[in-house]
C-alpha atoms as a PDB file:
ATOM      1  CA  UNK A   1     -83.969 149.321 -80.790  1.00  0.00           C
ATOM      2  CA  UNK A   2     -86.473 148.945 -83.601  1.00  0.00           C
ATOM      3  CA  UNK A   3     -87.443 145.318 -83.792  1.00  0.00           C
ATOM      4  CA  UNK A   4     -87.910 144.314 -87.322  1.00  0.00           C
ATOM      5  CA  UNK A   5     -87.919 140.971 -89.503  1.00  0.00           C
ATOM      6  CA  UNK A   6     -84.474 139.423 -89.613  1.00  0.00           C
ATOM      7  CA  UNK A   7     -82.833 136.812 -91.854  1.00  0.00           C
ATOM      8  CA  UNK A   8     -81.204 133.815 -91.313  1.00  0.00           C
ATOM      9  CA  UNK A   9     -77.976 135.533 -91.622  1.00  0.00           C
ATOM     10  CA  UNK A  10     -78.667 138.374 -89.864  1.00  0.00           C
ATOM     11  CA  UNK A  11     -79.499 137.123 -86.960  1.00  0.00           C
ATOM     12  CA  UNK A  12     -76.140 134.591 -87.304  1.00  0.00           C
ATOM     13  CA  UNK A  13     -74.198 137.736 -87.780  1.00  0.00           C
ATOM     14  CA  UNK A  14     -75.541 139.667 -84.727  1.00  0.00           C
ATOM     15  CA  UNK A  15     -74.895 136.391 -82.686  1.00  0.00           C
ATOM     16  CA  UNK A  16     -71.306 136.132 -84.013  1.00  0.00           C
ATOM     17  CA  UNK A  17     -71.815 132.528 -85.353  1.00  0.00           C
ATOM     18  CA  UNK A  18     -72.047 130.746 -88.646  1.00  0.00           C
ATOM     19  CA  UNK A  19     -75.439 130.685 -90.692  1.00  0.00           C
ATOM     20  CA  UNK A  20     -74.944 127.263 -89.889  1.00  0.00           C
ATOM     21  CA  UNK A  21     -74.426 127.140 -86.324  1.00  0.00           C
ATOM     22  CA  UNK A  22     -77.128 129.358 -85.988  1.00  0.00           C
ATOM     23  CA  UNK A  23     -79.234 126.779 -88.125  1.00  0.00           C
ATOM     24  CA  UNK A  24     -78.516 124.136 -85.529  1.00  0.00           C
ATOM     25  CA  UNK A  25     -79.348 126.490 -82.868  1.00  0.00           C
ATOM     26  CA  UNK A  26     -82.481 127.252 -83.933  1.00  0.00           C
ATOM     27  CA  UNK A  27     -83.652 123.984 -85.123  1.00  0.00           C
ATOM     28  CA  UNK A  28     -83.365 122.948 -81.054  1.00  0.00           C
ATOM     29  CA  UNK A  29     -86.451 125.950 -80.500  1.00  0.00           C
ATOM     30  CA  UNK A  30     -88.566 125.738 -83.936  1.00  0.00           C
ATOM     31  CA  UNK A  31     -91.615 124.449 -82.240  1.00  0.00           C
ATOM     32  CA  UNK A  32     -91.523 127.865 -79.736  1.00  0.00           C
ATOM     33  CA  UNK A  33     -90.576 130.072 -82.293  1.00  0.00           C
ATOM     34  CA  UNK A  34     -92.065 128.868 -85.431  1.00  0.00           C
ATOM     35  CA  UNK A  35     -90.962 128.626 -89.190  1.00  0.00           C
ATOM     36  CA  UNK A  36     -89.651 131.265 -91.204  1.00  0.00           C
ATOM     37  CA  UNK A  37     -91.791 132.616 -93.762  1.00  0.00           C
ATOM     38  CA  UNK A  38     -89.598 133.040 -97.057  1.00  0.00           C
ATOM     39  CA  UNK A  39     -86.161 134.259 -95.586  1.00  0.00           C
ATOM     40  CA  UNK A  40     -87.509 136.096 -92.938  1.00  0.00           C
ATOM     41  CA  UNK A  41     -88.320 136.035 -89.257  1.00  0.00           C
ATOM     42  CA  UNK A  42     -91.241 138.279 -88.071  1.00  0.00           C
ATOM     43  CA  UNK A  43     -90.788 140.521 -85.578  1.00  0.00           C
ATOM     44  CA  UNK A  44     -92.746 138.413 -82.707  1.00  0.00           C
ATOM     45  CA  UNK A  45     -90.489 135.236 -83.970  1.00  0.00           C
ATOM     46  CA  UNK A  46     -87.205 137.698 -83.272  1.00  0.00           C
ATOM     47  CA  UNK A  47     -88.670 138.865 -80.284  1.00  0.00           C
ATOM     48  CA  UNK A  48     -88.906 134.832 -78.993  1.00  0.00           C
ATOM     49  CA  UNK A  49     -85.427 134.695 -80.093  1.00  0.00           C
ATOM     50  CA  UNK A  50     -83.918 137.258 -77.864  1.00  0.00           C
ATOM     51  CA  UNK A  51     -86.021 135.372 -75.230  1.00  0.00           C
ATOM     52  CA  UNK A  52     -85.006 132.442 -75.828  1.00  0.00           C
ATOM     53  CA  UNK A  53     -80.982 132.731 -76.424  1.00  0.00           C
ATOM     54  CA  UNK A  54     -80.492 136.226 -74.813  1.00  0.00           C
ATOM     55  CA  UNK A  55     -79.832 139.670 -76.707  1.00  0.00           C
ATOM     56  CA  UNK A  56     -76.891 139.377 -79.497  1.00  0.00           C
ATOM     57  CA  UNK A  57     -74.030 141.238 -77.887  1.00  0.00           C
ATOM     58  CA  UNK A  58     -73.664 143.083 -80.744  1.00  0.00           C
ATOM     59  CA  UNK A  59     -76.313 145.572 -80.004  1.00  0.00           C
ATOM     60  CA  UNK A  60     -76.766 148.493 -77.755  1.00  0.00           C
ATOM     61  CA  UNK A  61     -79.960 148.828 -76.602  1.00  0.00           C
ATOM     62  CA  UNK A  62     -81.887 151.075 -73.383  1.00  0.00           C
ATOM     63  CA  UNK A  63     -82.905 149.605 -70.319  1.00  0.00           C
ATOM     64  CA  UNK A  64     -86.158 150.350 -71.687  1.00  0.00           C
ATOM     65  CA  UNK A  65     -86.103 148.264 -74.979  1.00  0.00           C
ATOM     66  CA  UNK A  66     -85.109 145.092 -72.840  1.00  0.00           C
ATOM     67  CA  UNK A  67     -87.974 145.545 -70.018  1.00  0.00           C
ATOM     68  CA  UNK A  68     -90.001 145.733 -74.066  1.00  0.00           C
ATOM     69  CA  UNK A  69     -88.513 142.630 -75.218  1.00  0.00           C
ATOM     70  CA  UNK A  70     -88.156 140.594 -71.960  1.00  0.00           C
ATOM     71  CA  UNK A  71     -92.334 141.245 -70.851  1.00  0.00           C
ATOM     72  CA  UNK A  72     -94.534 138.900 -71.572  1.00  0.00           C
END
């Protein structure tokens, strides 16, 4: 897994929701993870997001990437 800045909407799509849904979702967490800047999410605000509401099941990912997203 190569973490890289997400949109919005990708990060809706990988979680299998609505851009709004996902909106909601992430309004709840916005002081942890921060604001967008532009339409993007930067790779340390992703990272928080996996933290924060689990890895999307959509991807397939080594034991090795989690332990790299998970530590802290």
């Amino acid at each position: 897994l190569v973490l890289k800045a997400l949109t919005h909407k990708q990060l809706a799509q990988m979680y299998g929701v609505s851009w709004l849904t996902f909106q909601k979702w992430i309004k709840k967490v916005e002081q942890e993870v921060g604001r967008k800047t532009g339409h993007f999410y930067h790779i340390h605000q992703v990272k928080k997001i996996f933290q924060l509401f689990g890895l999307p099941k959509q991807l397939i990912i080594s034991t090795d990437d989690i332990e790299t997203i998970f530590k802290n």
